[in-house]
Protein backbone atom coordinates (compact mmCIF):
# COMPACT_ATOMS: atom_id res chain seq x y z
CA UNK A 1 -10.07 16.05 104.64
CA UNK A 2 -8.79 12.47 103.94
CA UNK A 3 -9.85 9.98 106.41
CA UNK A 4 -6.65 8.63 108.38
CA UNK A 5 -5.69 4.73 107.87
CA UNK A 6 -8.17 2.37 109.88
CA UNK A 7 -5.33 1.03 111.60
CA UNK A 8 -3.57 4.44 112.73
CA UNK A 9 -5.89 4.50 116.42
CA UNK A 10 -5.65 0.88 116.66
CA UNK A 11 -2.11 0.92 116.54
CA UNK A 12 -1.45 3.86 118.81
CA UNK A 13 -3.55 2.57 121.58
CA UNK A 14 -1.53 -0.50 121.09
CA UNK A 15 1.64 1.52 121.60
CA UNK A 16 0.50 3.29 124.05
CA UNK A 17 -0.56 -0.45 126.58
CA UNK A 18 3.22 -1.15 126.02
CA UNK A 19 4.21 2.24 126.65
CA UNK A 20 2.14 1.51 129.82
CA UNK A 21 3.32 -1.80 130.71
CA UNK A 22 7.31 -0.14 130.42
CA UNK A 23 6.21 2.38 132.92
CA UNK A 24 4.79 -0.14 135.79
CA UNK A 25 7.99 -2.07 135.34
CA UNK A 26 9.71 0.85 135.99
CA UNK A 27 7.45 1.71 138.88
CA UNK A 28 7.90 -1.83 139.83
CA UNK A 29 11.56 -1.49 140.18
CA UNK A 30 11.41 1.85 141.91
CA UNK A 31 9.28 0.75 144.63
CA UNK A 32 9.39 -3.40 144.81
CA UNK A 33 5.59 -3.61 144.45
CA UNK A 34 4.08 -5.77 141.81
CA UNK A 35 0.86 -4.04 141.76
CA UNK A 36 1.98 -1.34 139.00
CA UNK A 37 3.07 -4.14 136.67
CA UNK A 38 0.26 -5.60 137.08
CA UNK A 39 -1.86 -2.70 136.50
CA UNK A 40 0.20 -1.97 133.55
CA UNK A 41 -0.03 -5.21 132.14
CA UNK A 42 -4.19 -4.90 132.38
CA UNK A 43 -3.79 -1.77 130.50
CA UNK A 44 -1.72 -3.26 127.71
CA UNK A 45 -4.10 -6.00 127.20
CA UNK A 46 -7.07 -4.00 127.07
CA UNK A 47 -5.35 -1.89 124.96
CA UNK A 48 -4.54 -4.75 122.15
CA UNK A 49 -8.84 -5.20 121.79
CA UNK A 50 -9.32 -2.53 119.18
CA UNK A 51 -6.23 -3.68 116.79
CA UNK A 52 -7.69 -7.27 117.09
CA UNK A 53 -11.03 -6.15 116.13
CA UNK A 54 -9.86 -4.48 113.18
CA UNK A 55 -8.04 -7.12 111.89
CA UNK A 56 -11.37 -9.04 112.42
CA UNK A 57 -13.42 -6.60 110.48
CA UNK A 58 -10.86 -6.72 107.80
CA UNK A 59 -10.91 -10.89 107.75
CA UNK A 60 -14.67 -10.62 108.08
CA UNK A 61 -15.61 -7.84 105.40
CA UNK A 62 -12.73 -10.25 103.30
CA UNK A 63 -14.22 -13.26 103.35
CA UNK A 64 -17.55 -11.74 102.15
CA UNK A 65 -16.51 -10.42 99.25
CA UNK A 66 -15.47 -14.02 98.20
């Protein structure tokens, strides 16, 4: 079995903190409280870590090679 694209889990955790951060503005609007942005927000940001790291790796393991 082929191993999937290193980027394929970064990028759907990425989708999935602004997926996140749609919902608590939604929430937001429903109910006038800014804690569910916030909270969604958090999520989204945490969620961006593993797509930076890759794209460290990948500069890191790059620059190496050179």
């Amino acid at each position: 079995m082929p191993s999937p694209r290193p980027f394929a889990r970064p990028l759907k955790l990425y989708a999935l903190g602004h997926a996140l951060l749609l919902v608590g503005v939604g929430v937001m609007q429903a109910t006038g409280s800014m804690l569910p942005m916030a909270l969604g927000a958090s999520a989204c940001l945490m969620l961006t870590v593993p797509l930076v790291r890759q794209f460290a790796l990948r500069k890191a393991s790059s620059t190496r090679r050179l």
